[in-house]
Structure formats: C-alpha cells, structure tokens
PDB file of N, CA and C in Angstrom:
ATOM      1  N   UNK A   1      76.258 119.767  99.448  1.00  0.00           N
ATOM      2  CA  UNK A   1      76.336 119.607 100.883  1.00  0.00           C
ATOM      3  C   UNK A   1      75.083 120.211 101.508  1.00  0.00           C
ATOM      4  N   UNK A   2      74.372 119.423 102.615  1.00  0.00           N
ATOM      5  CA  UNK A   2      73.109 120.410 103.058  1.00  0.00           C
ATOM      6  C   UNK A   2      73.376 121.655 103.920  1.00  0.00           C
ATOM      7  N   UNK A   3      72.660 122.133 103.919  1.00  0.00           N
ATOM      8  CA  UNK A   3      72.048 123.305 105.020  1.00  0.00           C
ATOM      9  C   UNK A   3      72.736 123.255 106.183  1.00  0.00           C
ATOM     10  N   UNK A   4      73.487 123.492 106.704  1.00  0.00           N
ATOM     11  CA  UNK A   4      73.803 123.535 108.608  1.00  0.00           C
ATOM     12  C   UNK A   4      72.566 124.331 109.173  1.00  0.00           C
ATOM     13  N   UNK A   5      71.342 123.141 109.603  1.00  0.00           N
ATOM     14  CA  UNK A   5      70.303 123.458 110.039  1.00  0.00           C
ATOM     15  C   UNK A   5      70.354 123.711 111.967  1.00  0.00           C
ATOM     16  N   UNK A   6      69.777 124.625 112.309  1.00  0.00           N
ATOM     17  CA  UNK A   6      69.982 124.910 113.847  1.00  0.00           C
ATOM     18  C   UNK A   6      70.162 123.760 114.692  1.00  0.00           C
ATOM     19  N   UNK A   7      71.167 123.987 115.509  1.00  0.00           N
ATOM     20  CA  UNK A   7      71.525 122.313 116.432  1.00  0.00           C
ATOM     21  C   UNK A   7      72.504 121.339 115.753  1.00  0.00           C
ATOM     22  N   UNK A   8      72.622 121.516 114.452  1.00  0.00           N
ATOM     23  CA  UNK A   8      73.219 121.040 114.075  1.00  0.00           C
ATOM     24  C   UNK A   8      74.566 121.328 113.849  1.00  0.00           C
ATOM     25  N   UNK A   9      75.801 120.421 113.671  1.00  0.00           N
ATOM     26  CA  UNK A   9      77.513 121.123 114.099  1.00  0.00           C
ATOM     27  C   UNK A   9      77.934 119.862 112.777  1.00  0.00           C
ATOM     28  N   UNK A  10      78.865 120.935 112.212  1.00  0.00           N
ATOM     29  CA  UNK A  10      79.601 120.534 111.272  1.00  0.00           C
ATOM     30  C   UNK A  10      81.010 120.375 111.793  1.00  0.00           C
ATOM     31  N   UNK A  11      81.678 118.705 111.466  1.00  0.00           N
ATOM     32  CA  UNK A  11      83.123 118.652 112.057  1.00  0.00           C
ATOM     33  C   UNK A  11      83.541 118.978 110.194  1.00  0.00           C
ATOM     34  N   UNK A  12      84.946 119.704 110.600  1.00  0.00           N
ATOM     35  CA  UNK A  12      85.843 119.487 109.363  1.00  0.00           C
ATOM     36  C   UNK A  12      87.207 119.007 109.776  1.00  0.00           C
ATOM     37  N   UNK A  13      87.583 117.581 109.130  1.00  0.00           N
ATOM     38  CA  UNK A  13      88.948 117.382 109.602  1.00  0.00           C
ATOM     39  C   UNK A  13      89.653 117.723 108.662  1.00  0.00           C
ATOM     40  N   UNK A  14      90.422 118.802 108.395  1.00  0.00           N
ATOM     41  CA  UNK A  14      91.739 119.130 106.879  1.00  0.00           C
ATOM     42  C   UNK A  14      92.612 118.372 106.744  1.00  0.00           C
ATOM     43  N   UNK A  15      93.531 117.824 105.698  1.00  0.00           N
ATOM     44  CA  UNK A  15      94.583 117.262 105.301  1.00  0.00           C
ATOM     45  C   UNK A  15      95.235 116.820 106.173  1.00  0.00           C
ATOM     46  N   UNK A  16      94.621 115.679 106.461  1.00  0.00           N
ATOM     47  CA  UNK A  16      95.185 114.680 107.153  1.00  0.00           C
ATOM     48  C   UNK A  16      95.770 113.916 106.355  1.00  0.00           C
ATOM     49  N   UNK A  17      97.012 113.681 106.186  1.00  0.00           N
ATOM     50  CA  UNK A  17      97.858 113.027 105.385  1.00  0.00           C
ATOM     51  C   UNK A  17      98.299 112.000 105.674  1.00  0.00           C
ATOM     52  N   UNK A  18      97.945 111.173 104.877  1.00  0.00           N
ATOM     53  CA  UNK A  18      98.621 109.561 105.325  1.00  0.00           C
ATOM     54  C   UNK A  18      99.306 108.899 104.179  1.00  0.00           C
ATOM     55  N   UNK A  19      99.880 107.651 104.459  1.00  0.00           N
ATOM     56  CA  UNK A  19     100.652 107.188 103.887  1.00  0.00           C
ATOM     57  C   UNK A  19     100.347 105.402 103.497  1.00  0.00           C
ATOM     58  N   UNK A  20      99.701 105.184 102.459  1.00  0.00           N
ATOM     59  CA  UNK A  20      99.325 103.919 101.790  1.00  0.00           C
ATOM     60  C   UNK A  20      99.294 103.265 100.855  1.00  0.00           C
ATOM     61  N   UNK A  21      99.254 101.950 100.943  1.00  0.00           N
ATOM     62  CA  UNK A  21      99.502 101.089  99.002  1.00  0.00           C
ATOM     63  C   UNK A  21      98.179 102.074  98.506  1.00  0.00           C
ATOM     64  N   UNK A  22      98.340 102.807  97.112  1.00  0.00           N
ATOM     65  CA  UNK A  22      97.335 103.289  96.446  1.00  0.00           C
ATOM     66  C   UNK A  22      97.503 103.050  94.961  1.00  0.00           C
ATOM     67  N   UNK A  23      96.789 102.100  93.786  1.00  0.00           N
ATOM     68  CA  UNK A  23      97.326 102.348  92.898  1.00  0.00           C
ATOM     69  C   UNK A  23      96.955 101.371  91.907  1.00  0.00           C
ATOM     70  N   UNK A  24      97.587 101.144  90.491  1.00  0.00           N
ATOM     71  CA  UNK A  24      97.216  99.937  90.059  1.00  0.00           C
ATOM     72  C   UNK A  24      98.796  99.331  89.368  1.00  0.00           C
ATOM     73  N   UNK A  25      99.449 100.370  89.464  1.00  0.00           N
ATOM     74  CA  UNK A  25     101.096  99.916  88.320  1.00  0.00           C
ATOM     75  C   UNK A  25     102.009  99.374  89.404  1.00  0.00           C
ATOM     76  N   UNK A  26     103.178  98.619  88.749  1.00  0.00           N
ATOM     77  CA  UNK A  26     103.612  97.933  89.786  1.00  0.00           C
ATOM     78  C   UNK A  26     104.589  98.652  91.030  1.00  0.00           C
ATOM     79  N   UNK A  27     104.598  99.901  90.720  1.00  0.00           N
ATOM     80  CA  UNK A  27     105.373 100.843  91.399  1.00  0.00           C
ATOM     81  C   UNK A  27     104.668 101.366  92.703  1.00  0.00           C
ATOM     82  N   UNK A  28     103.380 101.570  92.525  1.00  0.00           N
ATOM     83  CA  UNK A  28     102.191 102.038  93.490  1.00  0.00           C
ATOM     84  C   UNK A  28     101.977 100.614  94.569  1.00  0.00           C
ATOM     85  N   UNK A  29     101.757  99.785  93.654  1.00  0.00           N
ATOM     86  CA  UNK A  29     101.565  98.815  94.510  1.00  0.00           C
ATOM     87  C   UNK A  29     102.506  98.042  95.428  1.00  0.00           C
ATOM     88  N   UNK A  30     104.083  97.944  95.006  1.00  0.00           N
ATOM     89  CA  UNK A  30     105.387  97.932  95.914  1.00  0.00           C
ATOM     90  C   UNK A  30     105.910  99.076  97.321  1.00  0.00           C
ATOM     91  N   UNK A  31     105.113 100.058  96.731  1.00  0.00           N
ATOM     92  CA  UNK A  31     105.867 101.526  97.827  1.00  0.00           C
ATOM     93  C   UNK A  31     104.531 102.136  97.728  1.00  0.00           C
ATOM     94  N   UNK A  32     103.999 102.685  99.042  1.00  0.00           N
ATOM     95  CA  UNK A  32     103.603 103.652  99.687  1.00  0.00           C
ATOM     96  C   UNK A  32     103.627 104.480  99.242  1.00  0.00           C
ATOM     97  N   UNK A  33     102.371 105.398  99.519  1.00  0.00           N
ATOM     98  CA  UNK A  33     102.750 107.011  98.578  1.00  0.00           C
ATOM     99  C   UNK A  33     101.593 107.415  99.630  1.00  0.00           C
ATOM    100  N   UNK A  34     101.715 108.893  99.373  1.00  0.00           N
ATOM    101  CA  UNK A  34     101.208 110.075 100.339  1.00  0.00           C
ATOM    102  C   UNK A  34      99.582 109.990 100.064  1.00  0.00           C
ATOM    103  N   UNK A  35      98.633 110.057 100.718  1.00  0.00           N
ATOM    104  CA  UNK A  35      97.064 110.349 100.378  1.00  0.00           C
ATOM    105  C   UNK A  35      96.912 111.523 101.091  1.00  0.00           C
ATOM    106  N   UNK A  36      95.939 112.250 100.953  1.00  0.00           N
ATOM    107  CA  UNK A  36      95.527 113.667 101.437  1.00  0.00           C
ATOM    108  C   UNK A  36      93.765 113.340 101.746  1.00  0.00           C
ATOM    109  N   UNK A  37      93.672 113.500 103.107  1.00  0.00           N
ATOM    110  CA  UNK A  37      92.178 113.364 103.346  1.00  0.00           C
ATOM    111  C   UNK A  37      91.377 114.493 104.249  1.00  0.00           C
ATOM    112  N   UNK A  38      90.543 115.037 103.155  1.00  0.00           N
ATOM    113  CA  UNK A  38      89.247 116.001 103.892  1.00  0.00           C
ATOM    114  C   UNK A  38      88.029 115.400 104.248  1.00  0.00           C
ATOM    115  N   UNK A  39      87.521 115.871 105.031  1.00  0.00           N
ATOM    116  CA  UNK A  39      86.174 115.367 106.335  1.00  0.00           C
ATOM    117  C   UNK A  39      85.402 116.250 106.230  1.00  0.00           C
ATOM    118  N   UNK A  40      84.204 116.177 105.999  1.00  0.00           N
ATOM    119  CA  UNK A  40      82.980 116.570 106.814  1.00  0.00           C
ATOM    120  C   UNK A  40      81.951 115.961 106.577  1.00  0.00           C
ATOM    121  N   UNK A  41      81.680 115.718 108.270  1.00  0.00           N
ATOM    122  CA  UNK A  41      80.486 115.050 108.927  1.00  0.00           C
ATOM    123  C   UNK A  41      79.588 115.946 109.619  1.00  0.00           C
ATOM    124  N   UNK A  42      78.365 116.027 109.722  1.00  0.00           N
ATOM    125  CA  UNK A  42      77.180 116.778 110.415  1.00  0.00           C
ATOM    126  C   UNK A  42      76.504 115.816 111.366  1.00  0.00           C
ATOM    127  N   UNK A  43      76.032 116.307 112.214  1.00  0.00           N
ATOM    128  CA  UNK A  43      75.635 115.606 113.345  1.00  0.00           C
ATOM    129  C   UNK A  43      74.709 116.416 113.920  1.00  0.00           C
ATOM    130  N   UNK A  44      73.770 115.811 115.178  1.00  0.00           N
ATOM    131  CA  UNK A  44      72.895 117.279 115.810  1.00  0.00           C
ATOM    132  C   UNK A  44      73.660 117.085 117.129  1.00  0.00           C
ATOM    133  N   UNK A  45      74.098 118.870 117.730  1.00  0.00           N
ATOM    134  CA  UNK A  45      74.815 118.803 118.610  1.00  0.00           C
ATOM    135  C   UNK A  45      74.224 119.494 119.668  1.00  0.00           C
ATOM    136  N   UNK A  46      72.823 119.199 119.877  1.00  0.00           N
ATOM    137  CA  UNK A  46      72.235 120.470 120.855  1.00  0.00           C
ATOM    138  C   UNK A  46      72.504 120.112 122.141  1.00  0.00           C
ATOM    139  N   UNK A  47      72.621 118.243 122.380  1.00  0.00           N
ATOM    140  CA  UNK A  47      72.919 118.183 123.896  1.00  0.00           C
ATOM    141  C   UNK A  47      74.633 118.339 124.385  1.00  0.00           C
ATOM    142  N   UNK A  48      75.332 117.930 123.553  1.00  0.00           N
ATOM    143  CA  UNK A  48      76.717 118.652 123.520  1.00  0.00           C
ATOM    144  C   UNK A  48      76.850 120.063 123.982  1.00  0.00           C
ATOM    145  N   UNK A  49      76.230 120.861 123.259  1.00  0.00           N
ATOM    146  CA  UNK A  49      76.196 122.417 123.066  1.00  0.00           C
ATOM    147  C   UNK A  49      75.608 122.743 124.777  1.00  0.00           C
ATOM    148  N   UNK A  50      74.483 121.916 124.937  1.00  0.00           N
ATOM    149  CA  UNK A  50      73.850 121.911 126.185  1.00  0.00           C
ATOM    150  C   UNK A  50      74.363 121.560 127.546  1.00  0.00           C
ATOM    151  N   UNK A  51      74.898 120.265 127.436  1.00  0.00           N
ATOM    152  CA  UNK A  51      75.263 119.919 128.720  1.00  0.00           C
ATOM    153  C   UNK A  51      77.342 119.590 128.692  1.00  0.00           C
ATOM    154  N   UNK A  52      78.147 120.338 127.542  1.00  0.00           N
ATOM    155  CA  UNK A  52      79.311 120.166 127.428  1.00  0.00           C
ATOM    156  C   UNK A  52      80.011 119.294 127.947  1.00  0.00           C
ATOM    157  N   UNK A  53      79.840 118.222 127.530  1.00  0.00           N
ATOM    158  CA  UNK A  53      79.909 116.481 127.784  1.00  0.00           C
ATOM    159  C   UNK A  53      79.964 116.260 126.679  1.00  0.00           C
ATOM    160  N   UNK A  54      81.238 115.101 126.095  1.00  0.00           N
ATOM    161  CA  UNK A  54      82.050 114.641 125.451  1.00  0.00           C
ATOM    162  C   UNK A  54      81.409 113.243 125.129  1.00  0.00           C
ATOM    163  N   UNK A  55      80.578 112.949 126.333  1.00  0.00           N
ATOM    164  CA  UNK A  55      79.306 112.221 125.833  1.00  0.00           C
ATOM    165  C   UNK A  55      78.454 112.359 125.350  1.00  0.00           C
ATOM    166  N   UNK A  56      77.781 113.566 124.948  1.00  0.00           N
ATOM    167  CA  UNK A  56      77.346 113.491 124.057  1.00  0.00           C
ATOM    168  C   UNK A  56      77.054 114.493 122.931  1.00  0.00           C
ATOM    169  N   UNK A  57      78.966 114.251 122.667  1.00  0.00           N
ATOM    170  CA  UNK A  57      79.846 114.876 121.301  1.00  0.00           C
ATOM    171  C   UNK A  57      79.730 113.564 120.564  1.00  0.00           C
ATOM    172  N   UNK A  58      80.353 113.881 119.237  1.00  0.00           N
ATOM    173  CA  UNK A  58      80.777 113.481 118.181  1.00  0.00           C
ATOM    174  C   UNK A  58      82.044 113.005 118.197  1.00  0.00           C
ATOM    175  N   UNK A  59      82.866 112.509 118.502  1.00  0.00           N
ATOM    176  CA  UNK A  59      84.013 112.161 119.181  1.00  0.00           C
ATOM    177  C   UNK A  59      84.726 111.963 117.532  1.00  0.00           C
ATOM    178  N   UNK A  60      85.324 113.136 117.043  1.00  0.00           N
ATOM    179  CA  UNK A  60      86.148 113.255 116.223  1.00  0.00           C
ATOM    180  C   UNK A  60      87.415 112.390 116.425  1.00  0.00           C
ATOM    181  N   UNK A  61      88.239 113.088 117.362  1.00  0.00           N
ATOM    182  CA  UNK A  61      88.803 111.892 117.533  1.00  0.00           C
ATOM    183  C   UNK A  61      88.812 110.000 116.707  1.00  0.00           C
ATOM    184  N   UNK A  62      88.166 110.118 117.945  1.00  0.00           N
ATOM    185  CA  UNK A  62      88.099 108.045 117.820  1.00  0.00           C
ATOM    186  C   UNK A  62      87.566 107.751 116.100  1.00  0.00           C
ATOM    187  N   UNK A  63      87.068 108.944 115.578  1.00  0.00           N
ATOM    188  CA  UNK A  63      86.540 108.589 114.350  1.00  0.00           C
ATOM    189  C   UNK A  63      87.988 108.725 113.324  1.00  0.00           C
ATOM    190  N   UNK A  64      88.721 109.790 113.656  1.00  0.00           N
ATOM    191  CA  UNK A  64      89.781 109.976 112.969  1.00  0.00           C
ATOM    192  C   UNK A  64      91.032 109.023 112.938  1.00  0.00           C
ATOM    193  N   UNK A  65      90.929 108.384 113.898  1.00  0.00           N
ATOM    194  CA  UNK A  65      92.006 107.155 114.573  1.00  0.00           C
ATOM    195  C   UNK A  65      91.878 106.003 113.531  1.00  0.00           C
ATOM    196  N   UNK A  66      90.582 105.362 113.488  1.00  0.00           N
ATOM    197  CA  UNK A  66      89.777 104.538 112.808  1.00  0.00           C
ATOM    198  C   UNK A  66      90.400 104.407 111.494  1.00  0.00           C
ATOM    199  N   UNK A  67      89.779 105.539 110.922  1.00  0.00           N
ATOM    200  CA  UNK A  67      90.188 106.344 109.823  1.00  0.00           C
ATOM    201  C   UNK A  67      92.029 105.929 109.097  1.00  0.00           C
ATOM    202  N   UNK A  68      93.078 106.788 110.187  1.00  0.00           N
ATOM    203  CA  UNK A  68      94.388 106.408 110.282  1.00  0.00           C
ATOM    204  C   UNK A  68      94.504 104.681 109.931  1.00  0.00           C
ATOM    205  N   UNK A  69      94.086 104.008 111.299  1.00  0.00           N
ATOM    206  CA  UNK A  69      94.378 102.562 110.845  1.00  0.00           C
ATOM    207  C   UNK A  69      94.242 101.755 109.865  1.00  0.00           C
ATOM    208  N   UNK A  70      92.516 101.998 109.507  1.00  0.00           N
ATOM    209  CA  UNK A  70      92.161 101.799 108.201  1.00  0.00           C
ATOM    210  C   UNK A  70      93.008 102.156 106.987  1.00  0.00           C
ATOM    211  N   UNK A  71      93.129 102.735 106.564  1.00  0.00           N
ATOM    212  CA  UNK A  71      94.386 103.560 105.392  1.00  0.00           C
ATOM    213  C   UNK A  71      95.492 102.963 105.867  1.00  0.00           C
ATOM    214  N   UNK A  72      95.981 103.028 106.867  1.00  0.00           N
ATOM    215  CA  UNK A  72      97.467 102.860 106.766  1.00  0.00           C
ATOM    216  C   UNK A  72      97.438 101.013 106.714  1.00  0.00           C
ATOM    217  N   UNK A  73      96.737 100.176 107.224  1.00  0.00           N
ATOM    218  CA  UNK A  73      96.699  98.938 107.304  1.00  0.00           C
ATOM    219  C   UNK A  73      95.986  98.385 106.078  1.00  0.00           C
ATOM    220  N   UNK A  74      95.491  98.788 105.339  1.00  0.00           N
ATOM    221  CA  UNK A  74      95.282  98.488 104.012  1.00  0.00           C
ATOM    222  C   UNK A  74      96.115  98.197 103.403  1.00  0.00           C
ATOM    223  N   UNK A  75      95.548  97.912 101.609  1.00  0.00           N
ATOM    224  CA  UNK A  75      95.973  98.624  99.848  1.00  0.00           C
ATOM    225  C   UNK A  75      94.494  98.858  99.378  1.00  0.00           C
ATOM    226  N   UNK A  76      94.485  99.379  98.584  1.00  0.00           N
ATOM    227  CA  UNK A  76      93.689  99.661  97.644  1.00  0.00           C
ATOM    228  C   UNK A  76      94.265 100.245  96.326  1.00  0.00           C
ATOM    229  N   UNK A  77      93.700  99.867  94.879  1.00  0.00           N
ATOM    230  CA  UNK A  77      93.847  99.763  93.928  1.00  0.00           C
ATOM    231  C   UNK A  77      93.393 101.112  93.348  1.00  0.00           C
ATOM    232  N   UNK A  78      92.039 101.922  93.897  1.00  0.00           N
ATOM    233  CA  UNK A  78      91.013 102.928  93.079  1.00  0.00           C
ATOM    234  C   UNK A  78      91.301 103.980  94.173  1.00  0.00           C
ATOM    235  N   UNK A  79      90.661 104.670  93.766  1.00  0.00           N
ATOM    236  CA  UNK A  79      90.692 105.837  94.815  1.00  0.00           C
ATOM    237  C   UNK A  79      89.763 106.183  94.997  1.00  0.00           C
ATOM    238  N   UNK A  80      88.665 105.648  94.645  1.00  0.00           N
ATOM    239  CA  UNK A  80      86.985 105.673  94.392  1.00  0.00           C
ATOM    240  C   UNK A  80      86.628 104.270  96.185  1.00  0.00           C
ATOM    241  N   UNK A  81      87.468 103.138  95.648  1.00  0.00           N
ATOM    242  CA  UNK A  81      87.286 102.785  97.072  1.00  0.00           C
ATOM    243  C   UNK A  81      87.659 102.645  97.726  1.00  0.00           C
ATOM    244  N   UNK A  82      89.243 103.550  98.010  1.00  0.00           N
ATOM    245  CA  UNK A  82      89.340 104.042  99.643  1.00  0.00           C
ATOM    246  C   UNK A  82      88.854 105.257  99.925  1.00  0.00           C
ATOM    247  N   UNK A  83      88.273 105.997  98.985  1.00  0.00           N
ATOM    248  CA  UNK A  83      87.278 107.243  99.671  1.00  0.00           C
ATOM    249  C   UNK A  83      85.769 106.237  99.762  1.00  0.00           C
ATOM    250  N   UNK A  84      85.445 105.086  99.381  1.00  0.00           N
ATOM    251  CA  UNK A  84      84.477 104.957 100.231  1.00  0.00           C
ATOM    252  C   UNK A  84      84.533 104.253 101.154  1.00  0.00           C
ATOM    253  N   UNK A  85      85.320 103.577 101.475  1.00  0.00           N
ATOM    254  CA  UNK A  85      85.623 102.404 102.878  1.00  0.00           C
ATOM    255  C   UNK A  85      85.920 103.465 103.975  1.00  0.00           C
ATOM    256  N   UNK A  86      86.361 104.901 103.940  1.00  0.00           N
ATOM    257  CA  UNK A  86      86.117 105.613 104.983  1.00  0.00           C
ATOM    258  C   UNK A  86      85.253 106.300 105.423  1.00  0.00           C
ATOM    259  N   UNK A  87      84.287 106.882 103.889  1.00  0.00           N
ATOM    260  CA  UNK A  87      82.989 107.002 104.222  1.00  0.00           C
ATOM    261  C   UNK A  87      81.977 106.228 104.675  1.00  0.00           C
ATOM    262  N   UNK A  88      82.336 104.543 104.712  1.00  0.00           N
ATOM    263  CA  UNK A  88      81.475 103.753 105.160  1.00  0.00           C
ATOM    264  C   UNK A  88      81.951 103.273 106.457  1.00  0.00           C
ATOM    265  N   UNK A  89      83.154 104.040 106.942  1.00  0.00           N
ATOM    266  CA  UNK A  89      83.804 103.931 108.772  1.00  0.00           C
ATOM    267  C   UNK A  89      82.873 105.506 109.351  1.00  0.00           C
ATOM    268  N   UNK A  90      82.872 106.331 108.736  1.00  0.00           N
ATOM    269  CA  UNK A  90      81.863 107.493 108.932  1.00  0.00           C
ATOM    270  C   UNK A  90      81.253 106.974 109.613  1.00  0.00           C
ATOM    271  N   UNK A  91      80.020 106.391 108.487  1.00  0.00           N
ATOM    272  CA  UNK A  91      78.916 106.350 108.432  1.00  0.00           C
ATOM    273  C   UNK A  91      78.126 105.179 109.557  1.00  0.00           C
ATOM    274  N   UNK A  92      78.979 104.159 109.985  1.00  0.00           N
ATOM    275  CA  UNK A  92      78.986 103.717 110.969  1.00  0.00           C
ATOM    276  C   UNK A  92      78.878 104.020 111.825  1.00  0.00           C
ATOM    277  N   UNK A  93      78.861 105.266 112.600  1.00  0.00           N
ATOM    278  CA  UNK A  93      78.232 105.981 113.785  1.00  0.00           C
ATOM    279  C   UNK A  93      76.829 106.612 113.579  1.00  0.00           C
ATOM    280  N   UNK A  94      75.801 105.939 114.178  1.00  0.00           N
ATOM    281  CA  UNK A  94      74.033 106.252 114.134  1.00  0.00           C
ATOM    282  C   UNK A  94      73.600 108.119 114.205  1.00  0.00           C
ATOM    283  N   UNK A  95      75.159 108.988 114.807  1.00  0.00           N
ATOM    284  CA  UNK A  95      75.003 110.247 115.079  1.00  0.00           C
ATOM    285  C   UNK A  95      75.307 110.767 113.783  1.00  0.00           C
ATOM    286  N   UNK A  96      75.899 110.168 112.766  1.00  0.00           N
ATOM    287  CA  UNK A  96      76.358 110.942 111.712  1.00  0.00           C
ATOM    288  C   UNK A  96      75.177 111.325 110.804  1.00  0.00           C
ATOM    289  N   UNK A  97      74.509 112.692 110.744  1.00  0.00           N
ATOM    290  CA  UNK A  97      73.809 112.361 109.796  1.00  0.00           C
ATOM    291  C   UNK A  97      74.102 112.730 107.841  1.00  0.00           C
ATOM    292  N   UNK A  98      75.131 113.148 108.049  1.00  0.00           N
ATOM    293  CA  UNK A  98      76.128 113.343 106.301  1.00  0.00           C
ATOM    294  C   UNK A  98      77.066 113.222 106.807  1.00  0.00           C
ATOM    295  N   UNK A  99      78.392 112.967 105.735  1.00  0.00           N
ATOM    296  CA  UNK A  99      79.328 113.052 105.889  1.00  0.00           C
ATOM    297  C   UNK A  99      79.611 113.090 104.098  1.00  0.00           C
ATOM    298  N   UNK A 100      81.145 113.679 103.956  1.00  0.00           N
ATOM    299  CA  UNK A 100      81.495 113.627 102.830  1.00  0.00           C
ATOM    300  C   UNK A 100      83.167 113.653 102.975  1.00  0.00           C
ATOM    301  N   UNK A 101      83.884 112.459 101.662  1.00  0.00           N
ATOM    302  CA  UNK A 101      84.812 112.410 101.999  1.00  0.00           C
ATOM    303  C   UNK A 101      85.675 113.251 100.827  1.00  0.00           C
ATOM    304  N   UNK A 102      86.630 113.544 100.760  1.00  0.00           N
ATOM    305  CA  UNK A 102      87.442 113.904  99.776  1.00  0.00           C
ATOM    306  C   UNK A 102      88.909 113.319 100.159  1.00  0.00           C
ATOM    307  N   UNK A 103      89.450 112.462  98.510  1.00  0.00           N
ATOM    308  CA  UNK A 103      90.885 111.635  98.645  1.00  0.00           C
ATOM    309  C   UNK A 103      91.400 112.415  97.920  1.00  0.00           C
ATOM    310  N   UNK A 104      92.553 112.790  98.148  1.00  0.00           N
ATOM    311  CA  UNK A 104      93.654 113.382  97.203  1.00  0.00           C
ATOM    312  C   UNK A 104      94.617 112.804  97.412  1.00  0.00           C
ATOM    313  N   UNK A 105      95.138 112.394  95.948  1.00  0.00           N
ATOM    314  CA  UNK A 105      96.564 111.696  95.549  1.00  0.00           C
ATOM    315  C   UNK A 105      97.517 112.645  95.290  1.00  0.00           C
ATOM    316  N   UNK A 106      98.761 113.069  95.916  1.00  0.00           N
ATOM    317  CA  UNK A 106      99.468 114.045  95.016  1.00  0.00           C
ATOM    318  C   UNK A 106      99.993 113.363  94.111  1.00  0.00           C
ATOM    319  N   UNK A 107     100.474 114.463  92.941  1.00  0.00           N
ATOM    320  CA  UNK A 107     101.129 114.072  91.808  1.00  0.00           C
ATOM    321  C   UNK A 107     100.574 113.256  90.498  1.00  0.00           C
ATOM    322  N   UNK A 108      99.574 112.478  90.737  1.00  0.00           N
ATOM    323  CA  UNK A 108      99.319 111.001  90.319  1.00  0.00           C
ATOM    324  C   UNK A 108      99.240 111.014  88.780  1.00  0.00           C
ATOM    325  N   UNK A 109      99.163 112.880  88.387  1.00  0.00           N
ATOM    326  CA  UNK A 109      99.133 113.032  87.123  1.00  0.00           C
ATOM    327  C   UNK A 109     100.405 114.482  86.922  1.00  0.00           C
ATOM    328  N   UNK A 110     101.244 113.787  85.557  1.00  0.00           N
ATOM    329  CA  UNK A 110     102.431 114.640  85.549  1.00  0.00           C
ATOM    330  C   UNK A 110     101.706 116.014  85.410  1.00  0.00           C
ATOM    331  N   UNK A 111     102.197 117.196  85.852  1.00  0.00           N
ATOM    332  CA  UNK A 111     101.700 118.435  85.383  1.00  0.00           C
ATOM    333  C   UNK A 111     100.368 119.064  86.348  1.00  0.00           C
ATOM    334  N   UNK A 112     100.453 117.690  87.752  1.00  0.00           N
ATOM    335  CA  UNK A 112      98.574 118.111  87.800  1.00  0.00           C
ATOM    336  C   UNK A 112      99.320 117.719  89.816  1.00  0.00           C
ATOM    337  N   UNK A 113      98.860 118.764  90.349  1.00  0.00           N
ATOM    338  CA  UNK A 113      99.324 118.706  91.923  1.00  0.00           C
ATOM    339  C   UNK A 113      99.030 117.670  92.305  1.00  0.00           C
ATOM    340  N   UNK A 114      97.286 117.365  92.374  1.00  0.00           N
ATOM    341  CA  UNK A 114      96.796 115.788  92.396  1.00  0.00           C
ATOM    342  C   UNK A 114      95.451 115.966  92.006  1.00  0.00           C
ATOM    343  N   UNK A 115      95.346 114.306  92.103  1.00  0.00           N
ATOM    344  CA  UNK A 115      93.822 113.985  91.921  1.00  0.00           C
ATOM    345  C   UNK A 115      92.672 113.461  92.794  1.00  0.00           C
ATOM    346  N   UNK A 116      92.070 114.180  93.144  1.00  0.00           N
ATOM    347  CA  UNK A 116      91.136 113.780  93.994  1.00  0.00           C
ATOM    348  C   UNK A 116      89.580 113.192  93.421  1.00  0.00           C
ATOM    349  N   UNK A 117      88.878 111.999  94.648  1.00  0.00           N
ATOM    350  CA  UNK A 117      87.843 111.819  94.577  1.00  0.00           C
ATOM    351  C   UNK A 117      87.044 112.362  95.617  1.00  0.00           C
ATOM    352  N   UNK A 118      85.953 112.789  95.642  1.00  0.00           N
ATOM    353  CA  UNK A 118      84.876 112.981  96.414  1.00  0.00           C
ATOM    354  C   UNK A 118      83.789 112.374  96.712  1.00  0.00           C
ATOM    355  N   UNK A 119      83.038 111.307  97.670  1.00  0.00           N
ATOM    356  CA  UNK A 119      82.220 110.838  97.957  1.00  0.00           C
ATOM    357  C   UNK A 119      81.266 111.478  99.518  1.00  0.00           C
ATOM    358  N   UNK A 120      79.810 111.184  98.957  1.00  0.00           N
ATOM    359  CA  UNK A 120      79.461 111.477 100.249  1.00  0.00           C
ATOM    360  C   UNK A 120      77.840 110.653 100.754  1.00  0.00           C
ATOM    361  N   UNK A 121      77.756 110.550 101.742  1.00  0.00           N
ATOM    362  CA  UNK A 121      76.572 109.766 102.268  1.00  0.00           C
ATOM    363  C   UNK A 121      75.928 110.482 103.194  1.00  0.00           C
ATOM    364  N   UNK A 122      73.929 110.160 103.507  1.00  0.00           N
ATOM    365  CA  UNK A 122      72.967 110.919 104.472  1.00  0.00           C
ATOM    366  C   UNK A 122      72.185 110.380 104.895  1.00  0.00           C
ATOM    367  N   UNK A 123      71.703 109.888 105.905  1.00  0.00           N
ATOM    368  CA  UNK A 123      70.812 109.595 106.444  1.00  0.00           C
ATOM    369  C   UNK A 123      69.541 110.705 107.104  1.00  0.00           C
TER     370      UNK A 123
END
C-alpha cells in the first residue's frame, strides 16, 4: 500500500457485508451466501480539508452504494472477479488515486473462518 503522502486522505470502509451468488458447486450457485468487503481508496483531499465541501470530497457514500448494488445484483463464480469488478467501480472515479479491495468468503473452507482475495489498483 503507498505512503499517505501530505494532502492526501485515506477512506477505509470495514466489513461491509453483503449477501450474493458466489461460487462454482451447485449449492453456491442456487443460494446466496454472506461476502465480507474491506476498502481502501486514497485520494488528494486538500480542497476538501480546505474549503469543507462535500464537493470536493470523495463521496464514500455514492461509491459504497454502487458497490452494494453491484454485489447484490450480480453472480459470480471466482472471488478473484468480484474483488475486481469492484475495484474496477473504484477505480472509475478520476479522484481515486489507489484503491485496494479485500473479499472475504466466510467458511468457504471447513476448519478455516474464510477466504479472502485481495486486489488493488493506482494511478
């Protein structure tokens, strides 16, 4: 992860938990199961910081919404690419300059809480 260089603001969204087809057996792919999603995106926030206007924030939010619909209005098969179809809803905002995603499946392995992937992108 880089540097949090001056001006610059790190969002973290924690375990945001949602609920989507994830999977490849025929059980995953009939029923819904729990995903676990961590965020962080960097951005430069000096005119935010400056003129405390929401214009010109990072609007966590509307990014996190996105996010929700996406996942929940899906399937996906990997877990490799629904951690990147949200890193590539990220990354779609010109302010983002990293972001990194982390998916966690609970359970997905007997004996093992879950399994997560991690992806991340920079401009």
């Amino acid at each position: 992860m880089p540097r949090l260089e001056p001006g610059m603001a790190r969002i973290r969204v924690k375990d945001l938990r949602l609920r989507t087809f994830i999977g490849i057996k025929e059980e995953e792919i009939l029923n819904k199961q729990d995903v676990l999603i961590n965020l962080t995106i960097l951005y430069p926030a000096e005119d935010a910081v400056r003129d405390n206007d929401i214009g010109h924030a990072l609007n966590y939010r509307t990014i996190t919404k996105a996010i929700i619909r996406h996942v929940e209005e899906n399937r996906f098969a990997l877990l490799e690419r629904l951690t990147q179809e949200i890193l590539d809803l990220i990354m779609q905002n010109p302010s983002v300059r990293y972001a990194q995603v982390e998916v966690d499946k609970p359970h997905a392995l007997r004996f093992a809480e879950s399994v997560s992937i991690t992806l991340a992108g920079h401009r």
